[in-house]
C-alpha atoms as a PDB file:
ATOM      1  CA  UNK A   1       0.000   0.000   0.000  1.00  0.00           C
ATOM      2  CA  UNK A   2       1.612   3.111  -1.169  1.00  0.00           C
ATOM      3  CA  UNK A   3       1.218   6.234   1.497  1.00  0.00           C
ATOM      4  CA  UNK A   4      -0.516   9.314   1.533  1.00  0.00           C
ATOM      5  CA  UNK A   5       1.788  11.037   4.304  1.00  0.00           C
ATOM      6  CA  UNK A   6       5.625  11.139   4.687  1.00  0.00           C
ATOM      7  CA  UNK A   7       7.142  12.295   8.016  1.00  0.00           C
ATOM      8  CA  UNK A   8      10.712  13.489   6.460  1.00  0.00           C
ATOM      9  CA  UNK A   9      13.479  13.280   9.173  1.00  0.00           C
ATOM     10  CA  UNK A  10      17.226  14.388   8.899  1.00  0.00           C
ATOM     11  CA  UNK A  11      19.901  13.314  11.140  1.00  0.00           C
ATOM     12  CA  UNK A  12      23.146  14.432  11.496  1.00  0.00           C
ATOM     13  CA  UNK A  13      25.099  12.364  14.161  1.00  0.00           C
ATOM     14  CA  UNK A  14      22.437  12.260  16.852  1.00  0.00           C
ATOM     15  CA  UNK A  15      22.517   8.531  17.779  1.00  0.00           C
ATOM     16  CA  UNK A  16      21.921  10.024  21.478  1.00  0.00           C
ATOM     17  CA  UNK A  17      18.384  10.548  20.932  1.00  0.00           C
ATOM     18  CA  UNK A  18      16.951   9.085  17.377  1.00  0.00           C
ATOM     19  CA  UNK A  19      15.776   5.823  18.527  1.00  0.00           C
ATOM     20  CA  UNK A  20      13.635   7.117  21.098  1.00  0.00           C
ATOM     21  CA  UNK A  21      12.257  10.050  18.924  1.00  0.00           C
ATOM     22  CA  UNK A  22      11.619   7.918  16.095  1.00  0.00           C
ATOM     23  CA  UNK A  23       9.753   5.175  18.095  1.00  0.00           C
ATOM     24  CA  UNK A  24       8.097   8.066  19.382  1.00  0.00           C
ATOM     25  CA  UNK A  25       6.681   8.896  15.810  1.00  0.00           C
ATOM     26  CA  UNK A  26       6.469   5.312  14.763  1.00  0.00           C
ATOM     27  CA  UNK A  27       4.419   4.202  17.560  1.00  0.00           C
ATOM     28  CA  UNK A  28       1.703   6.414  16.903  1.00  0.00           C
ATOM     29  CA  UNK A  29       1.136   6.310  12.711  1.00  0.00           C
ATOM     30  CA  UNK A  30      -0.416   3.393  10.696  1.00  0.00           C
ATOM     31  CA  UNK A  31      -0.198   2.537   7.355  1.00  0.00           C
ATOM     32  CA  UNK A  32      -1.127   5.226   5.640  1.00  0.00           C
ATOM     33  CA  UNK A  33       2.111   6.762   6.915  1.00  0.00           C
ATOM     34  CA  UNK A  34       5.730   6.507   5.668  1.00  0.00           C
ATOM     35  CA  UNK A  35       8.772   7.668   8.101  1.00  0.00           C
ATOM     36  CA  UNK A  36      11.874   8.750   6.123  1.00  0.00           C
ATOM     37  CA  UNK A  37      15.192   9.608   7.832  1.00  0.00           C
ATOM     38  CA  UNK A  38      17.958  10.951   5.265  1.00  0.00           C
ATOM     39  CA  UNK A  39      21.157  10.536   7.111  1.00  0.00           C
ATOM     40  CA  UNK A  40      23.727  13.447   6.210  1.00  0.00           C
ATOM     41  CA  UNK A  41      26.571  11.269   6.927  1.00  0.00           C
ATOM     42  CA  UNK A  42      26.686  10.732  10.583  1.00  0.00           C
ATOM     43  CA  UNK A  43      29.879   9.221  12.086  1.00  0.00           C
ATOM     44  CA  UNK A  44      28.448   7.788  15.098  1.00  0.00           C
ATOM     45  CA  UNK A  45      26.037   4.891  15.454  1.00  0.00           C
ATOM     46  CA  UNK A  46      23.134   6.858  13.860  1.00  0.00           C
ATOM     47  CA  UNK A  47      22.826   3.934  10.853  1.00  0.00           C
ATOM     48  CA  UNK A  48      23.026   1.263  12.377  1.00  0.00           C
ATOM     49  CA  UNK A  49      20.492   2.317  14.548  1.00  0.00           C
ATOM     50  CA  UNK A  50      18.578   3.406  11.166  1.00  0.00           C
ATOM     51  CA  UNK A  51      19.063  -0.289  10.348  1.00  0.00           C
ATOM     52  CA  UNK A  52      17.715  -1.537  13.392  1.00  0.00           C
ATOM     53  CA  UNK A  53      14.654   0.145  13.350  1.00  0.00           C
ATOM     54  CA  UNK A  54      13.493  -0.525   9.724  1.00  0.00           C
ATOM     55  CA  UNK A  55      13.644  -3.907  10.453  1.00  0.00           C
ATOM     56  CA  UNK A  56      11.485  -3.581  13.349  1.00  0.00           C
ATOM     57  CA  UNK A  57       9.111  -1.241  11.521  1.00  0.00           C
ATOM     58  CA  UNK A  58       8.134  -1.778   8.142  1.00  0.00           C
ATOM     59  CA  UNK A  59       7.121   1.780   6.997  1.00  0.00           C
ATOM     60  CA  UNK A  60      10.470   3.384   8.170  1.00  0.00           C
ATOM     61  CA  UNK A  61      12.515   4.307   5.275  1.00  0.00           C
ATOM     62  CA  UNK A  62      16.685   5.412   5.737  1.00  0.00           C
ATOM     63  CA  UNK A  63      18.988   7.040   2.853  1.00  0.00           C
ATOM     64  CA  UNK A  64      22.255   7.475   4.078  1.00  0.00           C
ATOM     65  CA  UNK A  65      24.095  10.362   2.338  1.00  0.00           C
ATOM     66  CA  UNK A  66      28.156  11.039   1.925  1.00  0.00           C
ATOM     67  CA  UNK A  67      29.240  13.927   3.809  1.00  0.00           C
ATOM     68  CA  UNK A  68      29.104  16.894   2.111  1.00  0.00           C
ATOM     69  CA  UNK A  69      29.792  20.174   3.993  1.00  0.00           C
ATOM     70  CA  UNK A  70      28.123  22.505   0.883  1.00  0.00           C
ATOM     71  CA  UNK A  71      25.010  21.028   1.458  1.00  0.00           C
ATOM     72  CA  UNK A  72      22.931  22.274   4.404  1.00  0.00           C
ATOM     73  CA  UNK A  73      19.692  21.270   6.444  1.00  0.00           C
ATOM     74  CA  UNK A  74      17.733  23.212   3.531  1.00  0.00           C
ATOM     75  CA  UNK A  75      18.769  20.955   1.292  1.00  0.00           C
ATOM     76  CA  UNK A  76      18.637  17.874   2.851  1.00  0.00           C
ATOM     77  CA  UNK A  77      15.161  18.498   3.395  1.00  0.00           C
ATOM     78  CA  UNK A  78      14.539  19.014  -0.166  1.00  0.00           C
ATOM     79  CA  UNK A  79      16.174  15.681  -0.201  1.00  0.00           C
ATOM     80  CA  UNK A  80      13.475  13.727   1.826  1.00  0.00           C
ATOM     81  CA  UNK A  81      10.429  15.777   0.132  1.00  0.00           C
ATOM     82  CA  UNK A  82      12.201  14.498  -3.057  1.00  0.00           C
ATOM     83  CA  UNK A  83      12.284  10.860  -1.659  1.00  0.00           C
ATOM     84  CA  UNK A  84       8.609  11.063   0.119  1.00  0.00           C
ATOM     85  CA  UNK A  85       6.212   8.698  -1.381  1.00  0.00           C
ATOM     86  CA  UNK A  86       3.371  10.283   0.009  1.00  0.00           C
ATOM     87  CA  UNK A  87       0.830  13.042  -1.463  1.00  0.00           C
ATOM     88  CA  UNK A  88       1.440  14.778   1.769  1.00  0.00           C
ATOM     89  CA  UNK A  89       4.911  16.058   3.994  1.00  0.00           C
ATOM     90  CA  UNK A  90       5.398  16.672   7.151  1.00  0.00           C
ATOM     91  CA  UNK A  91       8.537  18.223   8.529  1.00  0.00           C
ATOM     92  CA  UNK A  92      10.230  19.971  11.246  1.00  0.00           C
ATOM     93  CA  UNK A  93      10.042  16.596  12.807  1.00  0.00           C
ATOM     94  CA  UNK A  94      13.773  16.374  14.133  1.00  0.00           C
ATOM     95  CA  UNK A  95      15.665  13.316  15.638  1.00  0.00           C
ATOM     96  CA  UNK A  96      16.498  15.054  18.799  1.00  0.00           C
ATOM     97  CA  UNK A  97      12.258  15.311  19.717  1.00  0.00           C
ATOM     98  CA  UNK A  98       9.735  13.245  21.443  1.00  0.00           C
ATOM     99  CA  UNK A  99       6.116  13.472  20.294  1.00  0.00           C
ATOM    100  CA  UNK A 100       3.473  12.610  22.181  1.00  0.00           C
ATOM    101  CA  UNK A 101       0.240  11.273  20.050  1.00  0.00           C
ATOM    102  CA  UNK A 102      -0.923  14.282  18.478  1.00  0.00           C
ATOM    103  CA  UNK A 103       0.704  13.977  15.023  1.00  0.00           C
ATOM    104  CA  UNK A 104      -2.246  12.286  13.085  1.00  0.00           C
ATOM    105  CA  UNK A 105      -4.699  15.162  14.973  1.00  0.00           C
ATOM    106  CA  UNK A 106      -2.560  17.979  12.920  1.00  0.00           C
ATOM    107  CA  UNK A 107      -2.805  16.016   9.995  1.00  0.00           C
ATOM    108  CA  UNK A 108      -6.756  16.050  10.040  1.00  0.00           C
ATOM    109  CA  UNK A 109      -6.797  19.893  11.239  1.00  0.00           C
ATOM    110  CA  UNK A 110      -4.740  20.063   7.926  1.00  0.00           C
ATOM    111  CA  UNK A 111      -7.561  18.666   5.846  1.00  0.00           C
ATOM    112  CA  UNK A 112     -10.523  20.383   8.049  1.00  0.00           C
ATOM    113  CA  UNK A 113      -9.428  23.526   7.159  1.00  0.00           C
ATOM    114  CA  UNK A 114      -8.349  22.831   3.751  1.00  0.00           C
ATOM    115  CA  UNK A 115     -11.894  21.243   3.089  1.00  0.00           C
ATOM    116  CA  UNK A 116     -13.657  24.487   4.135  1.00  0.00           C
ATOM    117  CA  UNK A 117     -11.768  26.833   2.530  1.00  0.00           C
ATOM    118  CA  UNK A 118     -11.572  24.687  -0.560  1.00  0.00           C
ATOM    119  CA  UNK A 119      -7.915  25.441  -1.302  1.00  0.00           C
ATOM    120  CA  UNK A 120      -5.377  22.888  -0.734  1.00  0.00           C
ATOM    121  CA  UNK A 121      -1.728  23.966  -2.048  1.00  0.00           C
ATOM    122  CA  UNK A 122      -0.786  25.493   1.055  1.00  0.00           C
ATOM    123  CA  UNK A 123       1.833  24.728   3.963  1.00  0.00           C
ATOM    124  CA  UNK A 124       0.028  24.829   7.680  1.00  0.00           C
ATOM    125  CA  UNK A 125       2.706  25.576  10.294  1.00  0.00           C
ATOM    126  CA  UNK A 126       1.924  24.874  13.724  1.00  0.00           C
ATOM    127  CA  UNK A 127       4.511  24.508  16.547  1.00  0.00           C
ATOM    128  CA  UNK A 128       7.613  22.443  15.400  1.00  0.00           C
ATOM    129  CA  UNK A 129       5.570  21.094  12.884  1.00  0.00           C
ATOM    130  CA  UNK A 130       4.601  21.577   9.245  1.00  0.00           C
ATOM    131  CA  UNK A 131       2.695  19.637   7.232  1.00  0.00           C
ATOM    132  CA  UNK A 132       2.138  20.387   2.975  1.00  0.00           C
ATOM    133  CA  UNK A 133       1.487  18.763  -0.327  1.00  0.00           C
ATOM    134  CA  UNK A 134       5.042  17.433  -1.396  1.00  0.00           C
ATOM    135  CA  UNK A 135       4.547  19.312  -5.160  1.00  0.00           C
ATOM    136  CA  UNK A 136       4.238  22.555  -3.412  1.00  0.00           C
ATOM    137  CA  UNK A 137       7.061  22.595  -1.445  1.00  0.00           C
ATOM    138  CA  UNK A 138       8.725  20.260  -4.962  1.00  0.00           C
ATOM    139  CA  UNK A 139       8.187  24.473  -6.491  1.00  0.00           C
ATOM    140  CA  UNK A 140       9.157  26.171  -3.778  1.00  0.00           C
ATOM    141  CA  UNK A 141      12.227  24.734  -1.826  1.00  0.00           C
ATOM    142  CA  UNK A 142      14.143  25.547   0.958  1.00  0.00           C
ATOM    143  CA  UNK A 143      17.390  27.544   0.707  1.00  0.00           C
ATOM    144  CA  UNK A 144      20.239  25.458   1.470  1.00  0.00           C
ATOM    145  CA  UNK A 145      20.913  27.354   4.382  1.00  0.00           C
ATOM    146  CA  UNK A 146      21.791  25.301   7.652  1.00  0.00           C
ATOM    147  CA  UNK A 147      19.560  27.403  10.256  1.00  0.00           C
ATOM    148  CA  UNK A 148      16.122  29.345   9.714  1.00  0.00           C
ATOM    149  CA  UNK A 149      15.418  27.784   6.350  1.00  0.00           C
ATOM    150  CA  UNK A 150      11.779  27.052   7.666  1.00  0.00           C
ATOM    151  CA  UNK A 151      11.629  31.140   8.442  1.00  0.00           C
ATOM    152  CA  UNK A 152      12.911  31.808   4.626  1.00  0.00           C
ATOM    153  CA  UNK A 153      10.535  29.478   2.589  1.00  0.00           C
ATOM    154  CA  UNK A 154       7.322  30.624   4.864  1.00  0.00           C
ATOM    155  CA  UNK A 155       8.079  33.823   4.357  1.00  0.00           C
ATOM    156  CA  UNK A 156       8.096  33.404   0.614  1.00  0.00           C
ATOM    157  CA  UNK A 157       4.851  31.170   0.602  1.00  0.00           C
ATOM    158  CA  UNK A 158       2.873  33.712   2.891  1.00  0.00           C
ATOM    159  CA  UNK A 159       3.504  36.714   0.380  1.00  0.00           C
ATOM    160  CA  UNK A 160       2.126  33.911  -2.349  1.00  0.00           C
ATOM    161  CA  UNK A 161      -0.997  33.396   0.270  1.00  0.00           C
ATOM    162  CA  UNK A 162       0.177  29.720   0.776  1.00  0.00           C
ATOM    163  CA  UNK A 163       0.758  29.918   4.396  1.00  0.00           C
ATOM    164  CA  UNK A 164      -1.425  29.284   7.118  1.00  0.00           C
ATOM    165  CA  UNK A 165      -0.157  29.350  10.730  1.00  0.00           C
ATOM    166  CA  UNK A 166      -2.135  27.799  13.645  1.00  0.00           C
ATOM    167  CA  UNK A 167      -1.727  28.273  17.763  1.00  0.00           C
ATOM    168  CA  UNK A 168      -1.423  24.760  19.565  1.00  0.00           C
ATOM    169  CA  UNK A 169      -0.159  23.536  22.598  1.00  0.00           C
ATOM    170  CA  UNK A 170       3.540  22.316  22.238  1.00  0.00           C
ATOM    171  CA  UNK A 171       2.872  18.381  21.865  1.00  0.00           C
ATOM    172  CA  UNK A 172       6.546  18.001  21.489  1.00  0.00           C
ATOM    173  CA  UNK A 173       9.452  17.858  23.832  1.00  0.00           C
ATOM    174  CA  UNK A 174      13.160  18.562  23.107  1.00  0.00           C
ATOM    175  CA  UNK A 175      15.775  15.812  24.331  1.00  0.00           C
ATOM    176  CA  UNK A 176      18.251  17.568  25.896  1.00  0.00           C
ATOM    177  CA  UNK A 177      21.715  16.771  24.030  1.00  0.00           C
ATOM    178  CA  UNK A 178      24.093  15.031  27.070  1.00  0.00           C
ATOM    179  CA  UNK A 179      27.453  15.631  25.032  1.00  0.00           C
ATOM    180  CA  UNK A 180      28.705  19.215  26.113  1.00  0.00           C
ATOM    181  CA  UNK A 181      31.063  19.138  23.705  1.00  0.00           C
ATOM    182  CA  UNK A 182      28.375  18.451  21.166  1.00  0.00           C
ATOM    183  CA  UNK A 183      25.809  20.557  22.241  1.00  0.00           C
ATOM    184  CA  UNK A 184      28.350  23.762  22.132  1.00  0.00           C
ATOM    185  CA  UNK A 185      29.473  23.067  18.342  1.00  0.00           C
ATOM    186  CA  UNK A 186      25.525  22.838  17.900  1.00  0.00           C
ATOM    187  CA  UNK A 187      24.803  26.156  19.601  1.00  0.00           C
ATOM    188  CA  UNK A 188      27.517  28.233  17.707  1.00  0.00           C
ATOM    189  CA  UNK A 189      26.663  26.697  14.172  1.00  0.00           C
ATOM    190  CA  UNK A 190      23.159  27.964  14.752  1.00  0.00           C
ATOM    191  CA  UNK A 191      23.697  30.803  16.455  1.00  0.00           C
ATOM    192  CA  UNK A 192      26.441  31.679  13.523  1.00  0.00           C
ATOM    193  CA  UNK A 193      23.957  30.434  10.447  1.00  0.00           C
ATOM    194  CA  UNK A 194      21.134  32.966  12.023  1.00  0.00           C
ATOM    195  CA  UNK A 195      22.966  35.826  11.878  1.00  0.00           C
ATOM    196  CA  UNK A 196      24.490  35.065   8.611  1.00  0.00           C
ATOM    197  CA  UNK A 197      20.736  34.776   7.642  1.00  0.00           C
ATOM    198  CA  UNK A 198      19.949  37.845   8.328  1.00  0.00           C
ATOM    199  CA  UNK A 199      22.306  39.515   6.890  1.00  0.00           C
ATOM    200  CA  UNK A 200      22.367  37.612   3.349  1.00  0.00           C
ATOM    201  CA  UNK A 201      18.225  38.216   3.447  1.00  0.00           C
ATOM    202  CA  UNK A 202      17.430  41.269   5.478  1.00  0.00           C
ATOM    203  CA  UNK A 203      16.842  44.350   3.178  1.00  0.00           C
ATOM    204  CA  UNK A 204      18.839  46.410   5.212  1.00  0.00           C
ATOM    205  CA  UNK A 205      21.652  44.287   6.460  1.00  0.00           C
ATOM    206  CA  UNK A 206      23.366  47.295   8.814  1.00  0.00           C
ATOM    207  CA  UNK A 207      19.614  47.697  10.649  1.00  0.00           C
ATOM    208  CA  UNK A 208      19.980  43.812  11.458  1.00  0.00           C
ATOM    209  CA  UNK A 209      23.443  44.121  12.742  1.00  0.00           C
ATOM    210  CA  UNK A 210      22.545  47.335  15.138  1.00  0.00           C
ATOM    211  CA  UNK A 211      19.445  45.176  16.380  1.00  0.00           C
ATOM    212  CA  UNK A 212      21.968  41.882  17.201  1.00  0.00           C
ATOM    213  CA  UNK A 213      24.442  44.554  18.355  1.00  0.00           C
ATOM    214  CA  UNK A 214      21.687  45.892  20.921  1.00  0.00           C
ATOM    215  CA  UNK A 215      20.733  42.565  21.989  1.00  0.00           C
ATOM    216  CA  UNK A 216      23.835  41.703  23.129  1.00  0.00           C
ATOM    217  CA  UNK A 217      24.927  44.352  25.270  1.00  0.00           C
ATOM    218  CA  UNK A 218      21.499  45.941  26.291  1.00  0.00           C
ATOM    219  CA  UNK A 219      19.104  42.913  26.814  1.00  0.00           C
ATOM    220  CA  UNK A 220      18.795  40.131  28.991  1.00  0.00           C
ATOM    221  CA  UNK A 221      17.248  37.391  27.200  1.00  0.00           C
ATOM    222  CA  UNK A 222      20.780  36.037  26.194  1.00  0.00           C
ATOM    223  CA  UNK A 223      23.269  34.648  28.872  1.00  0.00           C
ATOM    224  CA  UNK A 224      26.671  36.485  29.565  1.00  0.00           C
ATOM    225  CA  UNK A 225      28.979  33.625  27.955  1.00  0.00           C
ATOM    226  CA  UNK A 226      25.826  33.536  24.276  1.00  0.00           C
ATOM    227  CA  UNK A 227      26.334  36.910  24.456  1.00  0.00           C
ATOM    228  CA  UNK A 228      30.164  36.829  24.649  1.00  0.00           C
ATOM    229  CA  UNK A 229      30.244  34.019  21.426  1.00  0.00           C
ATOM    230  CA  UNK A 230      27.805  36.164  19.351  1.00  0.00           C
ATOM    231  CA  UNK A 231      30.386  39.181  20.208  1.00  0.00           C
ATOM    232  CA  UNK A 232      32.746  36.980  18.385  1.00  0.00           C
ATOM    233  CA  UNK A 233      30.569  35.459  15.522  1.00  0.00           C
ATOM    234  CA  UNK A 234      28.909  38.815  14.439  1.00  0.00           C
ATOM    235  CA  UNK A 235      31.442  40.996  12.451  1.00  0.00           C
ATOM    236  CA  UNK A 236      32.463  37.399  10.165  1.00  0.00           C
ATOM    237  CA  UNK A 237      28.930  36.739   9.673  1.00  0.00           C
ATOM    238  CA  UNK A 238      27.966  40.217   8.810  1.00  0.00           C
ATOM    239  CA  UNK A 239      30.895  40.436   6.439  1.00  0.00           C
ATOM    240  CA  UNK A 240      30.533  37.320   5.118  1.00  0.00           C
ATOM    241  CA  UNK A 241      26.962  37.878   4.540  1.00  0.00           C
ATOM    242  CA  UNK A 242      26.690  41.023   3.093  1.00  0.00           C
ATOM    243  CA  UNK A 243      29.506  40.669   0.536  1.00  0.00           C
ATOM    244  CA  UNK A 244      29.816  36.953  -0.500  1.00  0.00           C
ATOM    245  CA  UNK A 245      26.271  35.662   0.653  1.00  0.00           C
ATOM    246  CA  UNK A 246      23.675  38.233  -0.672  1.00  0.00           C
ATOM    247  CA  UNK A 247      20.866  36.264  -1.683  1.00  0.00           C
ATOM    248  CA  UNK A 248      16.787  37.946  -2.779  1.00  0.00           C
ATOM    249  CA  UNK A 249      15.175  40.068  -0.784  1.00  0.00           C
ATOM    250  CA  UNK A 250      12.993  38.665   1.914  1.00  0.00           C
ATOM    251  CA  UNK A 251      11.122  42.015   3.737  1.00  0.00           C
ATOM    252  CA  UNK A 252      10.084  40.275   6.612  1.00  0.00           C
ATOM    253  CA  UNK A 253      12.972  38.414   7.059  1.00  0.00           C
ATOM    254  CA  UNK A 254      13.481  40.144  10.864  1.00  0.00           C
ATOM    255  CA  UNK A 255       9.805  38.954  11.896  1.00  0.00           C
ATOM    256  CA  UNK A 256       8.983  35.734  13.050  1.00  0.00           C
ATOM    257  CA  UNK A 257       7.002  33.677  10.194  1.00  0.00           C
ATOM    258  CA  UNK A 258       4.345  32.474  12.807  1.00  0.00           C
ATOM    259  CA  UNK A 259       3.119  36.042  13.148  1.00  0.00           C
ATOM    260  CA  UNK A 260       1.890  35.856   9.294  1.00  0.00           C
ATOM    261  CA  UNK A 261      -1.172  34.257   8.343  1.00  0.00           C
ATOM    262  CA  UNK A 262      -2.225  33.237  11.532  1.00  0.00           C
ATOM    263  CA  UNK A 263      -5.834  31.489  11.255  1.00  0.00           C
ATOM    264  CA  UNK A 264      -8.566  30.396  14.289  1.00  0.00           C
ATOM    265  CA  UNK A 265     -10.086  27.062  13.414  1.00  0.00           C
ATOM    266  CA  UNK A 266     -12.762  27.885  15.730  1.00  0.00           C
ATOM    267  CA  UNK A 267     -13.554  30.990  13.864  1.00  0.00           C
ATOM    268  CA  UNK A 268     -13.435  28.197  10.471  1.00  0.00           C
ATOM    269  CA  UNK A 269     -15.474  25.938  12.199  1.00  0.00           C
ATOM    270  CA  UNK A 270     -18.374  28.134  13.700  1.00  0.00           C
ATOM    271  CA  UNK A 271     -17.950  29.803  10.126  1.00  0.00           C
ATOM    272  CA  UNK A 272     -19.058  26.448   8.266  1.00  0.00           C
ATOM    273  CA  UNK A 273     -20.425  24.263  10.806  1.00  0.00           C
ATOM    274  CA  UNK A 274     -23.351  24.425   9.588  1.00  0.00           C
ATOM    275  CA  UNK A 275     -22.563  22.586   5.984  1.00  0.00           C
ATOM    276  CA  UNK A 276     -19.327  20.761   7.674  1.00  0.00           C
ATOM    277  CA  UNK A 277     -19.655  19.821  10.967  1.00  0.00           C
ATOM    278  CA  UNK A 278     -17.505  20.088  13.728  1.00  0.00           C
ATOM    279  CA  UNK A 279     -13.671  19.267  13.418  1.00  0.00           C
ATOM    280  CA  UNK A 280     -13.006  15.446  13.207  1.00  0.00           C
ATOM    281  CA  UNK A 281     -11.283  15.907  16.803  1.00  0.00           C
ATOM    282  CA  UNK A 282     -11.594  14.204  19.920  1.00  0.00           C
ATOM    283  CA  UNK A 283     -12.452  16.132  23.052  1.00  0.00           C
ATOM    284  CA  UNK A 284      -8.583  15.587  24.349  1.00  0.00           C
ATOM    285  CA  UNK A 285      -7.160  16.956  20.686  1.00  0.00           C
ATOM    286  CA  UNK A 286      -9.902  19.809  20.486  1.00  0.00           C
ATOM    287  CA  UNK A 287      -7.830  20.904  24.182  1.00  0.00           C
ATOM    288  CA  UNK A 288      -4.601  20.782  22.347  1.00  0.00           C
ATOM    289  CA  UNK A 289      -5.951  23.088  19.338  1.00  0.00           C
ATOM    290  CA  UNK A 290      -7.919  25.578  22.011  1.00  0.00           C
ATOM    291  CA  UNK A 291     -11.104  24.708  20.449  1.00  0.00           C
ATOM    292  CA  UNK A 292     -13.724  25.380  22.704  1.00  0.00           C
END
C-alpha cells in the first residue's frame, strides 16, 4: 500500500536521541504513513540504529548520504520531500524530539481547514511542525541554508498566500543533548547560520546588525557567555553575509514567520459548521488546538 503522508526526518550524528524520537513517531502512525530519515553522513552509530529500526518497523525508510559540507539542512530536506512517497509532507520533525500522540490530529486539522476553505496547495505551520502537499514545497524549496530555512521558505509562501499558521499547545518535547562538547558546536553553528541569515536576506543588512548589536549588550534574554560568542561570531557573519552571501530580498525576514497568516479554526469551524460539521477531533485533541 503506497502512502498518503511522509514524516521526512534528517539526522546528522544524533545517535543520542533518534531511537527514542523515532519510536516516538512510529508508535503512533499506521499505514497510511511513511517515516523517512535521510542521514547526512553521521559518524556515530546513527545507521546502524537506522538499520535496526526498519527492520522492526516496516514503513520506516533510511537514505544514508556522503558527507558533504556545501550542502545544508535546507537541502537535505529538499532531499526527503524528493524521496517522500506520500501526497502529503510533514517536517520539522527532528531526531532530537519526542512526540506525544498528536501527530495524526494535525494532519486532520490540515484537511478540516483545507476542506472548508476549498484550497489545498498550502503549507500549515503549527509549533515544530509543518505539514504540505510534497509538489508545493517540490516548487518552492528551501534555501540550502543550515539554520532558519523554515523562516525563509514561509516567508516566501505567505507573500504567495500559501501559508497558514495555527496556535497549539507544544505536543513536542526537546531531548536535551548530554554531550557538552556536542551541544556547544551545535549552539555556535546555529547561532552563527542565524545571523548570517539575516544579513544575506534582510533588506537592510546594517539595521539587522545594530538590532543583534543591541541585543547583546542591552538585553537580557541572552546569557553572559551567548552573548560573549555572538560578540565573536557577528562581524564574520555580517561580512561574510553582506559581501559573499547576498541572496533575494525577503522584507520580513526580521519577523517571526508564525506572526503571518495566523488562522482560528474555531472561527473556520463556527464559520461552516453548519454545511461541515464540527472538526473530526476528539475532546482531548480539540484541548490541544484551544477549540472550545
Amino acid at each position: 500500500m503506497k502512502p498518503i503522508y511522509s514524516v521526512c526526518v534528517c539526522n546528522y550524528n544524533m545517535a543520542e536521541t533518534l531511537e527514542v524520537s523515532l519510536k516516538s513517531v512510529l508508535d503512533q502512525l499506521d499505514e497510511r504513513y511513511e517515516v523517512i530519515v535521510i542521514d547526512d553522513g553521521s559518524k556515530d552509530s546513527s545507521l546502524k540504529i537506522l538499520k535496526n529500526l526498519s527492520q522492526e518497523y516496516e514503513n520506516l525508510r533510511y537514505i544514508p548520504l556522503t558527507r558533504d559540507y556545501r550542502r545544508r539542512l535546507g537541502d537535505t530536506r529538499n532531499l526527503s520531500i524528493e524521496a517522500a512517497r506520500g501526497k502529503y509532507v510533514i517536517l520539522h520533525i527532528d531526531a532530537d524530539d519526542k512526540w506525544e500522540p498528536y501527530i495524526d490530529s494535525f494532519i486532520r486539522v490540515f484537511h478540516e481547514l483545507s476542506k472548508r476553505l476549498e484550497f489545498e496547495n498550502f503549507i500549515l505551520c503549527g509549533c515544530q511542525i509543518h505539514m504540505a502537499p510534497k509538489d508545493l514545497l517540490l516548487k518552492n524549496k528551501y534555501p540550502n541554508v543550515y539554520y532558519t530555512e523554515d523562516r525563509i521558505l514561509c516567508h516566501k509562501l505567505a507573500a504567495k498566500g500559501a501559508l497558514f499558521n495555527i496556535k497549539h499547545k507544544l505536543f513536542r518535547t526537546r531531548m536535551p543533548i548530554k554531550t557538552r562538547k556536542k551541544k556547544l558546536i551545535k549552539v555556535i553553528k546555529s547561532m552563527f547560520s542565524q545571523m548570517l541569515v539575516s544579513f544575506s536576506y534582510h533588506p537592510y543588512p546594517l539595521k539587522s546588525f545594530f538590532e543583534y548589536m543591541e541585543r547583546i549588550f542591552r538585553k537580557s534574554d541572552w546569557s553572559l557567555i551567548v552573548s560573549i560568542i555572538n560578540l565573536i561570531l557577528i562581524f564574520p557573519a555580517f561580512i561574510y553575509g553582506v559581501l559573499f552571501n547576498r541572496a533575494e530580498r525577503v522584507d520580513a525576514i526580521n519577523k517571526n514567520y508564525r506572526e503571518l497568516c495566523i488562522i482560528d479554526p474555531n472561527q473556520i469551524e463556527k464559520k461552516y459548521i453548519e454545511k461541515y460539521g464540527k472538526f473530526n477531533l476528539s475532546e482531548d485533541e480539540r484541548k490541544i488546538y484551544y477549540m472550545e
